[in-house]
C-alpha atoms as a PDB file:
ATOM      1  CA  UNK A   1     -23.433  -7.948  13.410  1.00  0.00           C
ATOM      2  CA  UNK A   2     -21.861 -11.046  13.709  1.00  0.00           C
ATOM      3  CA  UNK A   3     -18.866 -11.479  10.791  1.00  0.00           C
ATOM      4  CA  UNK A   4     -16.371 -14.345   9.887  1.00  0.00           C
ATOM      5  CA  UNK A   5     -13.120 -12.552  10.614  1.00  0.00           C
ATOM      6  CA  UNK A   6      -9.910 -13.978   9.296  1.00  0.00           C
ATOM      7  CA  UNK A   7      -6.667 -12.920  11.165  1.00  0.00           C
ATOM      8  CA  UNK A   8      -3.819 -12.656   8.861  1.00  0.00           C
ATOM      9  CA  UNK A   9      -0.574 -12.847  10.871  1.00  0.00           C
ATOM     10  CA  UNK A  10       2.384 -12.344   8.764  1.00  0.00           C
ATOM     11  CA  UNK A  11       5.559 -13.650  10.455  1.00  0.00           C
ATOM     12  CA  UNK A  12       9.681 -13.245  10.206  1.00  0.00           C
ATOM     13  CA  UNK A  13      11.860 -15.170  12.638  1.00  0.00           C
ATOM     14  CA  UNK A  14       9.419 -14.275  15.552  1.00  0.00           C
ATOM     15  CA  UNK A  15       9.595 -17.616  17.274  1.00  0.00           C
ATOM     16  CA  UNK A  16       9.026 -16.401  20.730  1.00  0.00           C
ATOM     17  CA  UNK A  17       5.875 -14.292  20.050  1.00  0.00           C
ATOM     18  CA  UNK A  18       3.990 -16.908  17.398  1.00  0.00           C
ATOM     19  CA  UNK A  19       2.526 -19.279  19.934  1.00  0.00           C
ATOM     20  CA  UNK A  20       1.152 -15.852  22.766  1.00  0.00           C
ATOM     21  CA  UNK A  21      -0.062 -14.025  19.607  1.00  0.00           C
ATOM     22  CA  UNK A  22      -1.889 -16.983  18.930  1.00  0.00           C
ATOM     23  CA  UNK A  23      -3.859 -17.741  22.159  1.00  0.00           C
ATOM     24  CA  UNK A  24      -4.321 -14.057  22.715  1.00  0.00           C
ATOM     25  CA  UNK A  25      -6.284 -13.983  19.385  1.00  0.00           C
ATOM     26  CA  UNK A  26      -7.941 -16.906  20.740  1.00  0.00           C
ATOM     27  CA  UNK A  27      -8.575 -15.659  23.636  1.00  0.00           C
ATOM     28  CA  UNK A  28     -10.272 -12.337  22.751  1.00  0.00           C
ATOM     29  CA  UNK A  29     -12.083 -13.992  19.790  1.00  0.00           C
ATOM     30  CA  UNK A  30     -13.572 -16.954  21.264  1.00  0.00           C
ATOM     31  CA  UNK A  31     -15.623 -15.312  24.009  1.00  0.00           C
ATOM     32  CA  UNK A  32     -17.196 -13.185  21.425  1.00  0.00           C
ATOM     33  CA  UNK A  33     -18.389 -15.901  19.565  1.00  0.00           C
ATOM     34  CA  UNK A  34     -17.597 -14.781  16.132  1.00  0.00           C
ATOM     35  CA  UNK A  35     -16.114 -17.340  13.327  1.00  0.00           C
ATOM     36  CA  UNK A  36     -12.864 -17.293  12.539  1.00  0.00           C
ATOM     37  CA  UNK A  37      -9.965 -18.266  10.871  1.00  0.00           C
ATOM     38  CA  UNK A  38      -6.019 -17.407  12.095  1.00  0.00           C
ATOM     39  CA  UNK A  39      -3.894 -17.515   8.798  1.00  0.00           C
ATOM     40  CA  UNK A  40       0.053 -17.434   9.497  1.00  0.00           C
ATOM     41  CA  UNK A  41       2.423 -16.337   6.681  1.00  0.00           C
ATOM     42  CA  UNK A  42       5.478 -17.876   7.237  1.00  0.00           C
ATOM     43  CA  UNK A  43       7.759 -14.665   4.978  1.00  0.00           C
ATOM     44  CA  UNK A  44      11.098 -16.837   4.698  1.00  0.00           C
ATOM     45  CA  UNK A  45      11.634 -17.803   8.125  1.00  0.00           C
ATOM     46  CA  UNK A  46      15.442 -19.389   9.647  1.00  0.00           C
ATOM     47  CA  UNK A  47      13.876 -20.124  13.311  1.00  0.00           C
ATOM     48  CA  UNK A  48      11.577 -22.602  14.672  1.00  0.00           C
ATOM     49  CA  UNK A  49       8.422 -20.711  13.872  1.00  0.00           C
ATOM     50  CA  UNK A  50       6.794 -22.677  11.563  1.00  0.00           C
ATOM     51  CA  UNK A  51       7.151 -25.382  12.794  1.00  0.00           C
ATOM     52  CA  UNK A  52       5.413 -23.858  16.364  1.00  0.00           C
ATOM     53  CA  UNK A  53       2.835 -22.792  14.055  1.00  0.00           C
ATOM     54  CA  UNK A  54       2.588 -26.484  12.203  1.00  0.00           C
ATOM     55  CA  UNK A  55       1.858 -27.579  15.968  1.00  0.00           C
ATOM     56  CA  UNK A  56      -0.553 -25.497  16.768  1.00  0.00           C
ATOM     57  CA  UNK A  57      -2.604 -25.966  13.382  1.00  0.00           C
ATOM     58  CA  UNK A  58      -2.368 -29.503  14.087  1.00  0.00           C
ATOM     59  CA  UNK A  59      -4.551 -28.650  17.922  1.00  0.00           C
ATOM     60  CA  UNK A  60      -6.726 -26.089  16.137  1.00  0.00           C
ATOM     61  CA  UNK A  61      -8.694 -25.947  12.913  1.00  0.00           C
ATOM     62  CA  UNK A  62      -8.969 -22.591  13.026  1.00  0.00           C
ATOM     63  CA  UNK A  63      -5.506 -21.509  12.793  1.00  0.00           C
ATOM     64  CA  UNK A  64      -3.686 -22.580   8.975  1.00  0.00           C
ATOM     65  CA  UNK A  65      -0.159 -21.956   7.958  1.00  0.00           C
ATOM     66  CA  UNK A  66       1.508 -20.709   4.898  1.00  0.00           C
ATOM     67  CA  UNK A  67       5.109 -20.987   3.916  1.00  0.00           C
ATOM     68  CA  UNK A  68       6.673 -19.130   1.398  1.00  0.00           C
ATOM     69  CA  UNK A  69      10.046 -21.115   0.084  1.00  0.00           C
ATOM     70  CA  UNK A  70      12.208 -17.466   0.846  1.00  0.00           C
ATOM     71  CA  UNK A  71      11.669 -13.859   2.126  1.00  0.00           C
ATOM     72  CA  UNK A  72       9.451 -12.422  -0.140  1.00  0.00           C
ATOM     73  CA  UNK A  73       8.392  -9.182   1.990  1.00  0.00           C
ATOM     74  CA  UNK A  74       5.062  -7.599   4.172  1.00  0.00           C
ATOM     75  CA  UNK A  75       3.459  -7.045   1.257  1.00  0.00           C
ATOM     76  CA  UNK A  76       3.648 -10.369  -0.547  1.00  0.00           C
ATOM     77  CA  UNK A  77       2.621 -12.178   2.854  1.00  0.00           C
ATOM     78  CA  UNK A  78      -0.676 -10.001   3.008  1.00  0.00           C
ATOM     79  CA  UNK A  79      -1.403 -10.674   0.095  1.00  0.00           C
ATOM     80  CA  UNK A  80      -1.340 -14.667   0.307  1.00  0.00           C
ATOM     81  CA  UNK A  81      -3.556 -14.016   3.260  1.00  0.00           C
ATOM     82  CA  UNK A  82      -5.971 -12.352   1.181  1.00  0.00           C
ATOM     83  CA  UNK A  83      -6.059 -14.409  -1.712  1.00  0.00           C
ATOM     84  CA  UNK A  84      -6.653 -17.487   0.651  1.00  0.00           C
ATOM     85  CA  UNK A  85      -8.760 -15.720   3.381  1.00  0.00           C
ATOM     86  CA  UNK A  86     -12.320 -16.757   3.597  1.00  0.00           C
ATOM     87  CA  UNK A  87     -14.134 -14.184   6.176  1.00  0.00           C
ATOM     88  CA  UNK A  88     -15.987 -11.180   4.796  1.00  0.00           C
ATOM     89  CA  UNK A  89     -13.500  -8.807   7.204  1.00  0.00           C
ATOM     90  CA  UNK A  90     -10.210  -9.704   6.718  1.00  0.00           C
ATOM     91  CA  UNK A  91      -7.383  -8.201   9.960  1.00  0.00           C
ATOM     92  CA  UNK A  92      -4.003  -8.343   9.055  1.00  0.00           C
ATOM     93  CA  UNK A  93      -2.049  -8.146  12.869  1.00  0.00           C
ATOM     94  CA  UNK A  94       1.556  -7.745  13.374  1.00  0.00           C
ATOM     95  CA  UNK A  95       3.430 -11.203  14.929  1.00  0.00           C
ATOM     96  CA  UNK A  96       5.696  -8.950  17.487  1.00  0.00           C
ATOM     97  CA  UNK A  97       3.273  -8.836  20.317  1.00  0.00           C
ATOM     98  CA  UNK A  98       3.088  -4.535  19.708  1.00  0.00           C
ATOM     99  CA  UNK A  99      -0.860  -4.960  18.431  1.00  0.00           C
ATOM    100  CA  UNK A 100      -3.033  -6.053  20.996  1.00  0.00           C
ATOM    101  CA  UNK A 101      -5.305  -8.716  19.901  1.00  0.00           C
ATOM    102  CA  UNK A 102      -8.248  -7.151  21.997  1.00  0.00           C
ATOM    103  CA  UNK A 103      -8.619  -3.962  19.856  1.00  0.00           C
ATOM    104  CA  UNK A 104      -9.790  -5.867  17.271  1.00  0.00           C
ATOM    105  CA  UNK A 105     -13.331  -6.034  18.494  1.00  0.00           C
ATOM    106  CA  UNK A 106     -12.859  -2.155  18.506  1.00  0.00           C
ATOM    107  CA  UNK A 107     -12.543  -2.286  15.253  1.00  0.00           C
ATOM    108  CA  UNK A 108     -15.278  -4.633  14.159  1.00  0.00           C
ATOM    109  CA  UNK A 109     -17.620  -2.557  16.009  1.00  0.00           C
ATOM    110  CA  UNK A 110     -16.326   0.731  14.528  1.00  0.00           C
ATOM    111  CA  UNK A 111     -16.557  -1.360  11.094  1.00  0.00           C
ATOM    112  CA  UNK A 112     -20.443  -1.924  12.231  1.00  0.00           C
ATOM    113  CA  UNK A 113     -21.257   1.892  12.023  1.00  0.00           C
ATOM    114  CA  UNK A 114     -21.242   1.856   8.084  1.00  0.00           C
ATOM    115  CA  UNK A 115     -17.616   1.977   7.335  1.00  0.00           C
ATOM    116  CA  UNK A 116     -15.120  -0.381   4.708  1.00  0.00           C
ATOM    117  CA  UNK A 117     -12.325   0.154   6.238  1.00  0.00           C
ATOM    118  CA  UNK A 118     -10.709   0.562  10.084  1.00  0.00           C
ATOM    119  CA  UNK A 119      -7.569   1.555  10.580  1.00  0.00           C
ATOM    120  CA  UNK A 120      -5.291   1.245  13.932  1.00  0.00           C
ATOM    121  CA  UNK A 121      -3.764   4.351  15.148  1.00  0.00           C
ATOM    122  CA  UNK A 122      -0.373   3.554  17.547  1.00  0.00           C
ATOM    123  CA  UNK A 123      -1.320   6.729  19.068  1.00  0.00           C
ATOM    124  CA  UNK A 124       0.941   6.520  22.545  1.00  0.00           C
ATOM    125  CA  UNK A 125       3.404   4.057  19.971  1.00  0.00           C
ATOM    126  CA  UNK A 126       5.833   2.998  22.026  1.00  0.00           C
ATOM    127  CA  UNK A 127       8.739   2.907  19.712  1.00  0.00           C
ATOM    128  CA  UNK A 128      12.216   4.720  19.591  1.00  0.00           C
ATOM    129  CA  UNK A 129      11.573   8.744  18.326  1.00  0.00           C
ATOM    130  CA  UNK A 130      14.728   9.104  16.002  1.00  0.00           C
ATOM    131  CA  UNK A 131      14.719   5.453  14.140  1.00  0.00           C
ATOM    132  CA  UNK A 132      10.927   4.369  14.321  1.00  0.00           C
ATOM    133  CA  UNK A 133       8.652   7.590  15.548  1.00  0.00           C
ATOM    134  CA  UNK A 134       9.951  10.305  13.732  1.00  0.00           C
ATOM    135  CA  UNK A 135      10.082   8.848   9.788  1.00  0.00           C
ATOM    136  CA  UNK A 136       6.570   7.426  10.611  1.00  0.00           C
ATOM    137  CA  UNK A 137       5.282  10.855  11.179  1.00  0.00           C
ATOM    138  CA  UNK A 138       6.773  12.493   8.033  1.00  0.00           C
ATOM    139  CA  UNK A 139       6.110   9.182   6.371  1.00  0.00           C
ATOM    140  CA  UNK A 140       2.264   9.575   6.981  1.00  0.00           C
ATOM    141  CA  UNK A 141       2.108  13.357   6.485  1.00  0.00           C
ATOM    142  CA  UNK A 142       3.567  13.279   3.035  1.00  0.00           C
ATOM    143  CA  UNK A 143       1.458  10.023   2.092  1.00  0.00           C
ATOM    144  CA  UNK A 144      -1.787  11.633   3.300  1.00  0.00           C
ATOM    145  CA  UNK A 145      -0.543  14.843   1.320  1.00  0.00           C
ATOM    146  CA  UNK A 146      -0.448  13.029  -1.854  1.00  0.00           C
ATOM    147  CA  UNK A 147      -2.832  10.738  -1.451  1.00  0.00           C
ATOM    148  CA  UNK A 148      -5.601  12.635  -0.004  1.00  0.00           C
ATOM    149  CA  UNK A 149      -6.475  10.287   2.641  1.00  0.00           C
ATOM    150  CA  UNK A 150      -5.439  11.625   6.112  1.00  0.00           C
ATOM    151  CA  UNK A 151      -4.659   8.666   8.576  1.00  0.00           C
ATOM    152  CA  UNK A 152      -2.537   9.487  11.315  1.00  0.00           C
ATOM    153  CA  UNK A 153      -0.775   5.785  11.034  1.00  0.00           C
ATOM    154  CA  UNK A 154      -0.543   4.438   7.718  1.00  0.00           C
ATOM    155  CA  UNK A 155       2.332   2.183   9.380  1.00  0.00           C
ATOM    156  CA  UNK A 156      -0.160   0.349  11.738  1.00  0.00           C
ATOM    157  CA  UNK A 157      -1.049  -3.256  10.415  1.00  0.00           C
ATOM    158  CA  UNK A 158      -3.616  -3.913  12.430  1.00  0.00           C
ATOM    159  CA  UNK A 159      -6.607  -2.915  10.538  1.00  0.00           C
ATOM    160  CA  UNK A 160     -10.302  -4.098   9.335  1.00  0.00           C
ATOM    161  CA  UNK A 161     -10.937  -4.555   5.826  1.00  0.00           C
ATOM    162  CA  UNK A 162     -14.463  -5.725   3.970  1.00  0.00           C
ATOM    163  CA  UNK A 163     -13.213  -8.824   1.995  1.00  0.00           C
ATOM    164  CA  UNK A 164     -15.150  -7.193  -0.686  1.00  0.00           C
ATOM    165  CA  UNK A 165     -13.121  -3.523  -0.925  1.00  0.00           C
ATOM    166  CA  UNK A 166      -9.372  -5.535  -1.047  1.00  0.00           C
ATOM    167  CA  UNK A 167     -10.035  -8.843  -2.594  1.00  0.00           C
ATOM    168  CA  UNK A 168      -9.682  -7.720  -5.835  1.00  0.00           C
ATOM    169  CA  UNK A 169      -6.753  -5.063  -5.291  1.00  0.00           C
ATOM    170  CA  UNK A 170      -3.713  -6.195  -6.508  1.00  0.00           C
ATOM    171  CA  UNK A 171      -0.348  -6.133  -4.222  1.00  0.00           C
ATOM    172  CA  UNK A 172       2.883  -5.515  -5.074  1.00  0.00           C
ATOM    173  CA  UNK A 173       6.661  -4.332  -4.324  1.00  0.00           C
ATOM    174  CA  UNK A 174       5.903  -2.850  -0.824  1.00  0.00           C
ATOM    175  CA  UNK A 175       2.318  -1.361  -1.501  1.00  0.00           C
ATOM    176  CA  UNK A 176       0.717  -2.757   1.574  1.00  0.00           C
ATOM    177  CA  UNK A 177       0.944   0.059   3.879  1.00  0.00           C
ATOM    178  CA  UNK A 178      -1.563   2.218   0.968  1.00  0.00           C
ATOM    179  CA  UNK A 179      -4.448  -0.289   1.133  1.00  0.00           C
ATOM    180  CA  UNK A 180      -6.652   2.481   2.923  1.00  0.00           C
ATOM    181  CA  UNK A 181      -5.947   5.155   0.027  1.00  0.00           C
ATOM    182  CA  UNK A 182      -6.395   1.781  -2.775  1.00  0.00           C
ATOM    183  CA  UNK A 183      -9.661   1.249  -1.047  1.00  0.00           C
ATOM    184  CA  UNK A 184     -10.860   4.735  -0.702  1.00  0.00           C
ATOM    185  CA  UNK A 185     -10.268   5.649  -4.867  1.00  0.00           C
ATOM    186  CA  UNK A 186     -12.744   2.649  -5.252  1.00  0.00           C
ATOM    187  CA  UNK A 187     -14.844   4.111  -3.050  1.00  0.00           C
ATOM    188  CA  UNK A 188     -14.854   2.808   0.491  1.00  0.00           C
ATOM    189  CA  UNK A 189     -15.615   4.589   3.895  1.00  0.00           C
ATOM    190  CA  UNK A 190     -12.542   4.492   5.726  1.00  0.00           C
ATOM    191  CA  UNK A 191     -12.170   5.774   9.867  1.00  0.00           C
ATOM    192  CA  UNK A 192      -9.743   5.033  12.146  1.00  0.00           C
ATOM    193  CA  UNK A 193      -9.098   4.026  15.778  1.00  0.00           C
ATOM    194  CA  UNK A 194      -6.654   4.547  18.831  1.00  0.00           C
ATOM    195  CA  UNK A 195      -5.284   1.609  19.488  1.00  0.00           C
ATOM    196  CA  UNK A 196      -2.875   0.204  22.407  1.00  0.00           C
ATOM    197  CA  UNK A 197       0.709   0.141  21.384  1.00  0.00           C
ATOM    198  CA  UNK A 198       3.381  -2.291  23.616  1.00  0.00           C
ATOM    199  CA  UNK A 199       7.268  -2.117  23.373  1.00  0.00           C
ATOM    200  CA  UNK A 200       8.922  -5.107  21.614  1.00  0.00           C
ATOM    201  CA  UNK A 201      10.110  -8.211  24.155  1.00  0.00           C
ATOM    202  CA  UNK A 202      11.237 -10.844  22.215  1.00  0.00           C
ATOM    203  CA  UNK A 203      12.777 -10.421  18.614  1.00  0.00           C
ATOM    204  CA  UNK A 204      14.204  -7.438  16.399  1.00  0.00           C
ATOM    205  CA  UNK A 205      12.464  -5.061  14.257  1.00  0.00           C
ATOM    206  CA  UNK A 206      12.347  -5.400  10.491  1.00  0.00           C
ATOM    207  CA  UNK A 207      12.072  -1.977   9.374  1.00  0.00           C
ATOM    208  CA  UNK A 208      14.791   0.973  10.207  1.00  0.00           C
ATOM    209  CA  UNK A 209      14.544   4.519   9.196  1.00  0.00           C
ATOM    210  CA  UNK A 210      15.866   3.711   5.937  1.00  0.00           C
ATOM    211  CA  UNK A 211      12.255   2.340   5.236  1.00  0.00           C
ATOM    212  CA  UNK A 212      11.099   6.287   4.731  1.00  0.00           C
ATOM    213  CA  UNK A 213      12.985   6.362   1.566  1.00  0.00           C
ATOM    214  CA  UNK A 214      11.265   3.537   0.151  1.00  0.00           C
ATOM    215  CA  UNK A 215       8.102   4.704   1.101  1.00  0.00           C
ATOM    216  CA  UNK A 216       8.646   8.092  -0.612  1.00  0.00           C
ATOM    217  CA  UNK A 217       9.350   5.680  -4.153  1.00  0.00           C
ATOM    218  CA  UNK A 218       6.041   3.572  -3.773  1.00  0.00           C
ATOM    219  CA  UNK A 219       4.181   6.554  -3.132  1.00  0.00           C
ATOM    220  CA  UNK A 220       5.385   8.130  -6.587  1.00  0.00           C
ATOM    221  CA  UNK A 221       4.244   4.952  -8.045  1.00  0.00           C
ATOM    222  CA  UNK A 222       0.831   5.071  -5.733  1.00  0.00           C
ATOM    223  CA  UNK A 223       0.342   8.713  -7.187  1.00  0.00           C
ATOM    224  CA  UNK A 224       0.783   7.772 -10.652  1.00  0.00           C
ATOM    225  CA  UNK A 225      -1.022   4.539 -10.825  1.00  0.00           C
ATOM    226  CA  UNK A 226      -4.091   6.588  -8.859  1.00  0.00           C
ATOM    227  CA  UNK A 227      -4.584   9.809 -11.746  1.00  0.00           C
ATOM    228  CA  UNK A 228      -3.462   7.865 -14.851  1.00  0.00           C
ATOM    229  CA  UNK A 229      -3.096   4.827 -14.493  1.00  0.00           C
ATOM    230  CA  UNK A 230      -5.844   4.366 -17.478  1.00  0.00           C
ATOM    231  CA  UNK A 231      -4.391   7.673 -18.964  1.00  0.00           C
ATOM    232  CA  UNK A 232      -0.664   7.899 -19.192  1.00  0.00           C
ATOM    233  CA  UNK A 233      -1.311   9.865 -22.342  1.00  0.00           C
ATOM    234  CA  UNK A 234      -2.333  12.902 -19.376  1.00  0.00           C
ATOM    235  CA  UNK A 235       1.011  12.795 -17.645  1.00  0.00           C
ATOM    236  CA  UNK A 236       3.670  11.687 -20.368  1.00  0.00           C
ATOM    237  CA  UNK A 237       1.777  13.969 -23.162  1.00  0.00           C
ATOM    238  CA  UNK A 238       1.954  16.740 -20.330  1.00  0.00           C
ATOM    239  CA  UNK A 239       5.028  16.744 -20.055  1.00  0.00           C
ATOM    240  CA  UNK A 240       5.888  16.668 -24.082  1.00  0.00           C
ATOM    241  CA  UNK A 241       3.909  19.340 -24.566  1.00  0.00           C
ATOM    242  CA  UNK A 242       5.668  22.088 -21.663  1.00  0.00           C
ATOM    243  CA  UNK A 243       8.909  20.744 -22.893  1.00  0.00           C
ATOM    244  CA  UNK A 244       7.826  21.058 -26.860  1.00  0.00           C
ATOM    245  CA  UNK A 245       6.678  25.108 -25.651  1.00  0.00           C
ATOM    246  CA  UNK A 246       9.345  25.874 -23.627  1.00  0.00           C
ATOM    247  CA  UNK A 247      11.646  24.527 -26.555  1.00  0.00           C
ATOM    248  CA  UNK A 248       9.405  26.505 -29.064  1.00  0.00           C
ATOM    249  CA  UNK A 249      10.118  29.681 -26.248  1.00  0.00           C
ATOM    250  CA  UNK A 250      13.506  28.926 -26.856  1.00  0.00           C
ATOM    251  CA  UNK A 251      14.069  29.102 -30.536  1.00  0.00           C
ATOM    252  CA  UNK A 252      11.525  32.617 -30.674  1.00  0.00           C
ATOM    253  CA  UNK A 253      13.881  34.285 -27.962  1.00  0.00           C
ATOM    254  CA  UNK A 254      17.073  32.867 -29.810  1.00  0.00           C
ATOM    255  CA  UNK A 255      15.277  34.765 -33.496  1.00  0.00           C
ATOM    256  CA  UNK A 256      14.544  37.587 -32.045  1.00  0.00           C
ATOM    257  CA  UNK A 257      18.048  38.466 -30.487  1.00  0.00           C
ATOM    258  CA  UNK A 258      19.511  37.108 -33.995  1.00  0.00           C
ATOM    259  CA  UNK A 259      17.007  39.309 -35.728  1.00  0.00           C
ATOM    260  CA  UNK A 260      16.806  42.390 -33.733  1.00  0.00           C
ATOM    261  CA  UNK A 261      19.740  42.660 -31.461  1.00  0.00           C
ATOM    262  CA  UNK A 262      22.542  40.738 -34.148  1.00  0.00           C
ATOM    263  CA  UNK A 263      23.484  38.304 -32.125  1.00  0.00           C
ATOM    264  CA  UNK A 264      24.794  35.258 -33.007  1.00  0.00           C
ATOM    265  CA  UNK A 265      23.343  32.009 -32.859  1.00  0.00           C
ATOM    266  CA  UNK A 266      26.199  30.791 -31.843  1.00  0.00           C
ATOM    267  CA  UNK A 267      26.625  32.702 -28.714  1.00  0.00           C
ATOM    268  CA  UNK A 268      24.024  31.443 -26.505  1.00  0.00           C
ATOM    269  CA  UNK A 269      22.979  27.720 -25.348  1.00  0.00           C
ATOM    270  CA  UNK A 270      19.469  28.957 -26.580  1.00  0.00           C
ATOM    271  CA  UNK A 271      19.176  26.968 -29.846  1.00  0.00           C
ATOM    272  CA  UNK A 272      20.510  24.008 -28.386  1.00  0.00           C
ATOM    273  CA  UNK A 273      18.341  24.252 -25.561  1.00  0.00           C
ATOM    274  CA  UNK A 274      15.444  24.466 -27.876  1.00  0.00           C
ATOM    275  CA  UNK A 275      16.443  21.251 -29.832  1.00  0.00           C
ATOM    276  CA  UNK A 276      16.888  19.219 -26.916  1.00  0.00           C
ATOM    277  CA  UNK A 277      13.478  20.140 -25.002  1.00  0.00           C
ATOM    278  CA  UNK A 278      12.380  19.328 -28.795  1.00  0.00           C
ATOM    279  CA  UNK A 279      13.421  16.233 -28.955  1.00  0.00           C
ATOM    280  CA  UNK A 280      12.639  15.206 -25.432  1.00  0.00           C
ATOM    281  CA  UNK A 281       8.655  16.479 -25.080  1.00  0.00           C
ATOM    282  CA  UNK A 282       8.454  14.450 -28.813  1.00  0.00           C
ATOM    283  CA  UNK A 283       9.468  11.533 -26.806  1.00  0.00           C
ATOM    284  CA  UNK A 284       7.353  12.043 -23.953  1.00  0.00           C
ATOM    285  CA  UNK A 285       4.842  12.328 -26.010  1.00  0.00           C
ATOM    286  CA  UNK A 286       5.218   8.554 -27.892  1.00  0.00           C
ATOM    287  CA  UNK A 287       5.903   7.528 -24.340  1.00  0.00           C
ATOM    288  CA  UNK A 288       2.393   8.110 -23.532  1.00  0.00           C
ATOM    289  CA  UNK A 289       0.878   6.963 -26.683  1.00  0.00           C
ATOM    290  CA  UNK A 290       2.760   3.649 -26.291  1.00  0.00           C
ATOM    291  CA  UNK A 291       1.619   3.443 -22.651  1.00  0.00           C
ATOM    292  CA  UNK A 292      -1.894   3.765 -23.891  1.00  0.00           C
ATOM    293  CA  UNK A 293      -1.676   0.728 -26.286  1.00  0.00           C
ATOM    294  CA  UNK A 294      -0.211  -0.999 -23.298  1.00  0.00           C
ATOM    295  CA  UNK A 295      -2.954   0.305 -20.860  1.00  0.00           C
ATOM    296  CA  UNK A 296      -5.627  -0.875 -23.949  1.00  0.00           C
ATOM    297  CA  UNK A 297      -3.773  -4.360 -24.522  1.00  0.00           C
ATOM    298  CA  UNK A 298      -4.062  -5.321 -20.439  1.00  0.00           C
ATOM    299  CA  UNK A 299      -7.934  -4.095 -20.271  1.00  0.00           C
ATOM    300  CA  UNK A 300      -9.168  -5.731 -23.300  1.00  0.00           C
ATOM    301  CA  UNK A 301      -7.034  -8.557 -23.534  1.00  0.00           C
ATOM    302  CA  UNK A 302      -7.809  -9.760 -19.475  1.00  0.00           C
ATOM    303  CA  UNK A 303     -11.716  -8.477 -20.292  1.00  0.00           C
ATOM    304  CA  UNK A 304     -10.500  -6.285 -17.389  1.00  0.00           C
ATOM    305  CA  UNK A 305     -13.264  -3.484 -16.632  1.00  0.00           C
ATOM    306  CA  UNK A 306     -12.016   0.096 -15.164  1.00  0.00           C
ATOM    307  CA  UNK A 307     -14.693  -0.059 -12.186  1.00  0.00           C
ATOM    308  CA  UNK A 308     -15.529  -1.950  -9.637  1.00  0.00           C
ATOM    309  CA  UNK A 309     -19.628  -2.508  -8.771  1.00  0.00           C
ATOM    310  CA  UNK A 310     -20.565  -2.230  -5.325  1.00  0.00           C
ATOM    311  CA  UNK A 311     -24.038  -3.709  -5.694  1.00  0.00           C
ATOM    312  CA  UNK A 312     -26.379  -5.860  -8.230  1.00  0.00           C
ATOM    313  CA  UNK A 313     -29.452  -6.234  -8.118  1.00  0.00           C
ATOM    314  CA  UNK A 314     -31.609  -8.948 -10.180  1.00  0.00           C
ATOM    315  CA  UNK A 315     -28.693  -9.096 -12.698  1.00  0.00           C
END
């Protein structure tokens, strides 16, 4: 099947990769004949690689430039792609020369066999073990834990996304490495795919091992946003409610020893206890009634529906 592919290509002072990555997109796209488009994100750059880009827009229709005024982040750079992508498989590609521009006909034919979404796997990645290798293990263990979608390399950019499973998801903080869980919770078929892996040559690394950390925050937020997002009244009231009976535990326990052992109420953190865990599932409690009328005011305010319809037909 024969798609139009745009290449997203987010970039960060990579001025000696910009101008290989693009004529080995080139040349592993053009002999396949498919349409495309190369879109370059320009995330803040100090170098000379936008303006290598500008030059090679200016030869080549296909590839288009976007320049954001500072360093905005990964995440915000995919998702300009996205918004201003016109293919029906977008392919967001790392600038550092690590991805192989060849693999992504393995994806597109791997996309071909029914699935949404195709996912690279750096399986021989040939990255340091203690800085790069071993967070993104633990990193993708714990996010396929929680998530429920296994991948092996949630870390790879390289992938193949249906326009029509990501147009519409909306990108934020540093959420762009759990596209393939966003997709599969609306539904999508998601695989994924060896892919080659080649040590850095020119430029430094972005991310450090320091990343992990941040990836264990956004993937509390992930977990929330995917079982209640439309029901915070679930996981606030939850918790109100264990800390209102564990309070109400509190107080009985406290009676009885008052009542049949005479001890004073004064002599144990009991009551107290019992008060506080009061107070605090009460609180919980509003908290989740007041993140329902939020929840309520952003659907019906934006007309904003709570699915997402694969297919009409003769509506």
């Amino acid at each position: 099947m024969m798609h139009k592919l745009s290449i997203i290509v987010p970039f960060l002072n990579e001025e000696n990769n910009l101008a290989t990555l693009c004529k080995s997109i080139t040349g592993a796209l053009n002999p396949a004949g498919f349409e495309y488009e190369i879109i370059f994100i320009d995330d803040g750059s100090r170098d000379v690689g936008p303006k290598i880009v500008a030059d090679l827009a200016r030869q080549d229709i296909k590839v288009k430039l976007i320049r954001f005024r500072k360093n905005f982040g990964q995440t915000a750079a995919i998702a300009a792609g996205i918004k201003f992508s016109s293919g029906d498989v977008i392919v967001p590609i790392d600038a550092d020369l690590q991805n192989d521009p060849i693999d992504i006909l393995k994806l597109l034919s791997k996309l071909d066999e029914g699935y949404d979404v195709v996912s690279g796997w750096r399986k021989d990645r040939q990255d340091t073990f203690i800085s790069r290798k071993l967070p993104s293990w633990l990193a993708n263990r714990l996010i396929s834990k929680i998530t429920g979608v296994y991948l092996h390399d949630y870390g790879c950019t390289l992938k193949a996304y249906r326009t029509d499973v990501i147009k519409d998801i909306p990108l934020y903080g540093e959420m762009h490495r759990f596209l393939p869980a966003y997709t599969a919770w609306y539904g999508a078929r998601i695989t994924e795919l060896p892919t080659a892996h080649h040590p850095r040559i020119h430029g430094q690394s972005k991310y450090g091992i320091s990343r992990t950390f941040r990836v264990i925050l956004d993937l509390l937020v992930v977990k929330f946003l995917s079982n209640y997002l439309t029901k915070p009244i679930h996981f606030f009231g939850g918790i109100g409610v264990l800390s209102l009976f564990f309070g109400f535990l509190s107080g009985v326990i406290a009676i009885y020893w008052k009542i049949f052992s005479g001890r004073s109420l004064i002599s144990t953190p009991l009551p107290l206890l019992s008060a506080i865990l009061g107070v605090i599932g009460i609180q919980f409690i509003l908290m989740g009634l007041l993140g329902e009328i939020m929840i309520r005011t952003y659907h019906e305010a934006q007309d904003k529906p709570i699915y997402l319809i694969k297919e009409k037909i003769n509506l």
